[in-house]
N, C-alpha and C. Protein backbone atom coordinates (compact mmCIF):
# COMPACT_ATOMS: atom_id res chain seq x y z
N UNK A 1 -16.32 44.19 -15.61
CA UNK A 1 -15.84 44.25 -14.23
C UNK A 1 -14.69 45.25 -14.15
N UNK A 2 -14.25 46.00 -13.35
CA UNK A 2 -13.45 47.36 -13.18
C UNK A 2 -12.44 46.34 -13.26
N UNK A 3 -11.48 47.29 -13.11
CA UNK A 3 -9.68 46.54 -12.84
C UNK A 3 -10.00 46.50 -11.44
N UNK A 4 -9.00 45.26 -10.93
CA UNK A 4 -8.92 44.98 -9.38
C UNK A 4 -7.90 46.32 -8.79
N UNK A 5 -7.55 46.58 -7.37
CA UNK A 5 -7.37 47.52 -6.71
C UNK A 5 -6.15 46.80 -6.54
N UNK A 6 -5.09 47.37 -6.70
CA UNK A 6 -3.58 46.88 -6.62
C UNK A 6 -3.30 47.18 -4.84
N UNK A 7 -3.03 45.97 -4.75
CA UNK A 7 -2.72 45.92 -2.81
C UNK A 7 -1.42 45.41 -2.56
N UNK A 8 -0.86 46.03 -1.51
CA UNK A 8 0.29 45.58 -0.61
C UNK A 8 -0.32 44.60 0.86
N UNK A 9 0.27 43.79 1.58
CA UNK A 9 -0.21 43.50 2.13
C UNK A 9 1.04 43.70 3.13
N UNK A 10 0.38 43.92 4.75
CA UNK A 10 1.64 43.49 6.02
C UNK A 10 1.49 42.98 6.57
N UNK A 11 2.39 42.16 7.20
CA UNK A 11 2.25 40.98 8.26
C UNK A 11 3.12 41.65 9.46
N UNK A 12 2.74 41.32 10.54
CA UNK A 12 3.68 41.69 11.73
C UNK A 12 2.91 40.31 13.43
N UNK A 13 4.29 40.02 13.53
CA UNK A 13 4.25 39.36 14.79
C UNK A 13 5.10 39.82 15.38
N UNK A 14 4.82 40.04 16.65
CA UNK A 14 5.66 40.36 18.24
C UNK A 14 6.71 39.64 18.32
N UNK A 15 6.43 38.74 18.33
CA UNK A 15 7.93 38.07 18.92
C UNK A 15 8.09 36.59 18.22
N UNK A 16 8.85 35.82 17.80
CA UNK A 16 8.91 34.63 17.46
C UNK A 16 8.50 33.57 17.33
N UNK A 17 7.90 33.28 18.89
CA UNK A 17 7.10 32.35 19.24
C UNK A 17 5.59 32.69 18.93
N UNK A 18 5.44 33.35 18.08
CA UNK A 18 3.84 33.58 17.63
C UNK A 18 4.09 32.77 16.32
N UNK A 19 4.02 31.27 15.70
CA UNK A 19 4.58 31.16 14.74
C UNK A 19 3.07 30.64 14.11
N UNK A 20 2.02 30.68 14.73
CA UNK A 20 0.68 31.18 13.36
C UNK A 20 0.42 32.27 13.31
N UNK A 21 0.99 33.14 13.88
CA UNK A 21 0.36 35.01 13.55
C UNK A 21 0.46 34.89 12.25
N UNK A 22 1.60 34.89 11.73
CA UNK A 22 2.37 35.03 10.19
C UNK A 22 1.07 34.74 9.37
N UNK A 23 1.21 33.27 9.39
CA UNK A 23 0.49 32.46 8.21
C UNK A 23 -1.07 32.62 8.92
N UNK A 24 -1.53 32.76 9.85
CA UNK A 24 -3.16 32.98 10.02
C UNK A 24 -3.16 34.85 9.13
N UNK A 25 -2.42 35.68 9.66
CA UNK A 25 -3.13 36.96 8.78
C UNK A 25 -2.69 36.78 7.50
N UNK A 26 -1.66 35.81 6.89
CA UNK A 26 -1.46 35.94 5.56
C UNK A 26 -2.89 35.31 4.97
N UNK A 27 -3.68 34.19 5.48
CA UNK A 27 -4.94 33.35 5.03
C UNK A 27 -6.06 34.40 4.89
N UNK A 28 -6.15 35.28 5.95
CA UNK A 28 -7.17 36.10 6.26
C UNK A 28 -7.30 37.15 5.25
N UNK A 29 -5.87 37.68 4.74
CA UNK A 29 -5.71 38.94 4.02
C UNK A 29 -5.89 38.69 2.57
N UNK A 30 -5.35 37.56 1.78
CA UNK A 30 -5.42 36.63 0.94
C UNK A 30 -6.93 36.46 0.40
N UNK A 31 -8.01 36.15 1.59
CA UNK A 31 -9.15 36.07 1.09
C UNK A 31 -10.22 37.08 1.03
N UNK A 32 -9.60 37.81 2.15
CA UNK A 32 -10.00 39.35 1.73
C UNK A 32 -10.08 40.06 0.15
N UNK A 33 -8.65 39.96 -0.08
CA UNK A 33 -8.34 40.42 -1.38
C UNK A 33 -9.17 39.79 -2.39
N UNK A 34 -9.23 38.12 -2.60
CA UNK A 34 -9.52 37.75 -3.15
C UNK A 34 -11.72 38.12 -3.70
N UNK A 35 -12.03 38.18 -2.31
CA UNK A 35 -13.83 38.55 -2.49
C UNK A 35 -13.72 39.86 -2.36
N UNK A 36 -12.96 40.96 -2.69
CA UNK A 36 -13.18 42.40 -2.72
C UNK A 36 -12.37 42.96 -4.06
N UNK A 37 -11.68 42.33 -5.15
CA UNK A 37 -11.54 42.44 -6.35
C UNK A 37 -9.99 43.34 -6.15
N UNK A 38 -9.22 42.40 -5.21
CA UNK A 38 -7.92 42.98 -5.17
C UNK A 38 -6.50 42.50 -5.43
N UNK A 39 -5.73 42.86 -6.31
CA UNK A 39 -4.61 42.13 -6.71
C UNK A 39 -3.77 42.56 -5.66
N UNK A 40 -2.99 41.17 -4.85
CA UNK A 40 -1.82 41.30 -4.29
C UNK A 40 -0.63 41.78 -5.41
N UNK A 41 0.17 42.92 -4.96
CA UNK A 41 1.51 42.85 -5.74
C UNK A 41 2.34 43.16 -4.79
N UNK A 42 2.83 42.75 -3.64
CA UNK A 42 3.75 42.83 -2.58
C UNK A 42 3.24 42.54 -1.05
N UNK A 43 3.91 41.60 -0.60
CA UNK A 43 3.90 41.18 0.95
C UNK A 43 5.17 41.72 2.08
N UNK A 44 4.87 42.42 2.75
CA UNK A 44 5.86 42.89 3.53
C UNK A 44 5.14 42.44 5.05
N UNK A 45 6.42 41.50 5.80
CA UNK A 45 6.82 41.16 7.02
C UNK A 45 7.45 41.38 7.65
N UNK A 46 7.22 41.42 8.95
CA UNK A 46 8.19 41.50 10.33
C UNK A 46 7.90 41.17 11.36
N UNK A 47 8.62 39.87 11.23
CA UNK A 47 8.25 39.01 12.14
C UNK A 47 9.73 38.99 13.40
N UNK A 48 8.44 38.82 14.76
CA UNK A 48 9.96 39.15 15.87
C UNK A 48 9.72 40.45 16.47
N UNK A 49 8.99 41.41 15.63
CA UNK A 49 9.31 42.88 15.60
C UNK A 49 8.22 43.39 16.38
N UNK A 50 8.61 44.04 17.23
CA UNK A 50 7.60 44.31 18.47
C UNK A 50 6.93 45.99 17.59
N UNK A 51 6.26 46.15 18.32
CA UNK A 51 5.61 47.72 17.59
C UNK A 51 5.62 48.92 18.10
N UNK A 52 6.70 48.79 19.09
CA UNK A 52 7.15 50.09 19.61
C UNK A 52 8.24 51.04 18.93
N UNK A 53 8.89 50.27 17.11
CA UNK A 53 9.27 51.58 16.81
C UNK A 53 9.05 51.35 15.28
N UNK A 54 8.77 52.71 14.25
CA UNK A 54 8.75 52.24 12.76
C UNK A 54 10.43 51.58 12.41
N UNK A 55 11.29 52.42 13.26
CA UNK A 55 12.71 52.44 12.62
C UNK A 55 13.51 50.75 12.69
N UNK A 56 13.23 49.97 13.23
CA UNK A 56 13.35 48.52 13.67
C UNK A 56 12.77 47.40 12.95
N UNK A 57 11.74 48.39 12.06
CA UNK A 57 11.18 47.01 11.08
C UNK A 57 11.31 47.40 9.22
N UNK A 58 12.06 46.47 9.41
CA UNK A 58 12.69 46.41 7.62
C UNK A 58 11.74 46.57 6.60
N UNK A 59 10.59 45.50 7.24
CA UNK A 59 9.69 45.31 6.11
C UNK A 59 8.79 46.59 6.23
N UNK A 60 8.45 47.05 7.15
CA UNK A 60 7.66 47.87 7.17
C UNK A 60 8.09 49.64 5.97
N UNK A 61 9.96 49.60 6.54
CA UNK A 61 10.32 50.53 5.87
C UNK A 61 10.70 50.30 4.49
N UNK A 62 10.55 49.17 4.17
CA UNK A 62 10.29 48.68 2.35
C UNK A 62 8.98 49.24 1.58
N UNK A 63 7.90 48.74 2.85
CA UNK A 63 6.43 49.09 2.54
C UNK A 63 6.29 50.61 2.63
N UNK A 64 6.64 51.29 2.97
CA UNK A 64 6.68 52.91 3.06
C UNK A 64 7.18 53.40 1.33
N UNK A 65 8.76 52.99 1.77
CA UNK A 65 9.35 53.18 0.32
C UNK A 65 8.79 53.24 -1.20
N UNK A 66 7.93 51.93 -0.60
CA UNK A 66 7.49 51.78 -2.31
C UNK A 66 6.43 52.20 -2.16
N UNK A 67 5.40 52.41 -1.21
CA UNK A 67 4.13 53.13 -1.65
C UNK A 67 4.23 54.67 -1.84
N UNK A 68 5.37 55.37 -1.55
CA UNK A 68 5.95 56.39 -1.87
C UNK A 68 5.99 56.17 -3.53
N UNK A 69 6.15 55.56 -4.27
CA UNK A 69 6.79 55.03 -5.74
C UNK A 69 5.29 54.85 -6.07
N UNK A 70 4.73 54.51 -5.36
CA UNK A 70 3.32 54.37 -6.17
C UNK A 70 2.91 52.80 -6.66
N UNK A 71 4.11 51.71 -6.22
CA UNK A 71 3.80 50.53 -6.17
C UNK A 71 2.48 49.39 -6.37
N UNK A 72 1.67 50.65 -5.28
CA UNK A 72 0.44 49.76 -4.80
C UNK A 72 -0.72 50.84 -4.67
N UNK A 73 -1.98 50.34 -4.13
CA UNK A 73 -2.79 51.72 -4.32
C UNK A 73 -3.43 51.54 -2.95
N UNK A 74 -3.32 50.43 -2.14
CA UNK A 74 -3.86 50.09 -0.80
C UNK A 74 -2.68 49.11 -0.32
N UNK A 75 -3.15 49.26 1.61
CA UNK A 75 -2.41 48.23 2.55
C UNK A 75 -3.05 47.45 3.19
N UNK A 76 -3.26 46.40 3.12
CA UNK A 76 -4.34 45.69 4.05
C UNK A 76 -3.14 45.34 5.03
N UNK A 77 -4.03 45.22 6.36
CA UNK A 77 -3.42 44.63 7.68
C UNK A 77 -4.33 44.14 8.59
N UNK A 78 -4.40 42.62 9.11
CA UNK A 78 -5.49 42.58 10.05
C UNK A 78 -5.57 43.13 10.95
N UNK A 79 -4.68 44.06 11.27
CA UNK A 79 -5.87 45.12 12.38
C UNK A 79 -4.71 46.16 12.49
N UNK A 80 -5.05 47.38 12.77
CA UNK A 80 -3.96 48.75 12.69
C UNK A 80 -3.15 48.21 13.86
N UNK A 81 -3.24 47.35 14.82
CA UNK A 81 -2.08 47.45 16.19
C UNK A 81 -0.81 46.34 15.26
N UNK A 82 -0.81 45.78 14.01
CA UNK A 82 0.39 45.08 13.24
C UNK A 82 0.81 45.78 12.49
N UNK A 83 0.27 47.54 12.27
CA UNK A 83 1.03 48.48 11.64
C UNK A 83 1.60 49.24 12.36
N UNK A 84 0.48 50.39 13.32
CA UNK A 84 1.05 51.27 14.27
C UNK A 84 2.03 50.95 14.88
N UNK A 85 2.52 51.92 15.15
CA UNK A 85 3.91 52.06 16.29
C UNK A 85 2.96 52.42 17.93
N UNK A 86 3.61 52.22 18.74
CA UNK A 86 3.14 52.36 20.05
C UNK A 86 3.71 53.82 20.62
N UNK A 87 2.47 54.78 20.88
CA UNK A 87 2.89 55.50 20.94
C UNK A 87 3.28 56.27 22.57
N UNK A 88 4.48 57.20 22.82
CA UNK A 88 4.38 57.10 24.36
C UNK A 88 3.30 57.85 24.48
N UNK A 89 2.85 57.89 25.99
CA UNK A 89 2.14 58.60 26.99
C UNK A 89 2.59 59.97 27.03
């Protein structure tokens, strides 16, 4: 069997009161990894954090940092609108 694919994973909720966003995409991403032969080695969150700017979310600019370093070799996210930034018109 190959080596598994070294993954980062991100979490992002809007605002506070979303308090299963968190833990529903952490379940989802988790089993992803798990039936596609992928080792988690870092979870980055930001929770609260709306997606109108990169510069406002901590975790996100952790997750940059280190995949710069070579940390990880993939990002899973349940869906690109808990990564992207919102962009203007």
């Amino acid at each position: 069997m190959a080596s598994p694919i070294l993954v980062a994973l991100y979490l992002r909720a809007s605002t506070d009161e979303q308090t299963e966003s968190i833990p529903a995409q952490l379940m989802l991403l988790e089993r992803y990894a798990a039936d596609h032969n992928m080792r988690i080695v870092a979870t980055y969150q930001d929770r609260g954090k709306s997606g109108d700017s990169f510069q406002k979310r901590d975790g996100l600019q952790q997750l940059l940092a280190e995949a710069k370093a070579g940390k990880f070799q993939q990002v899973l996210v349940r869906n690109l609108s808990r990564l992207l930034a919102v962009l203007p018109q």
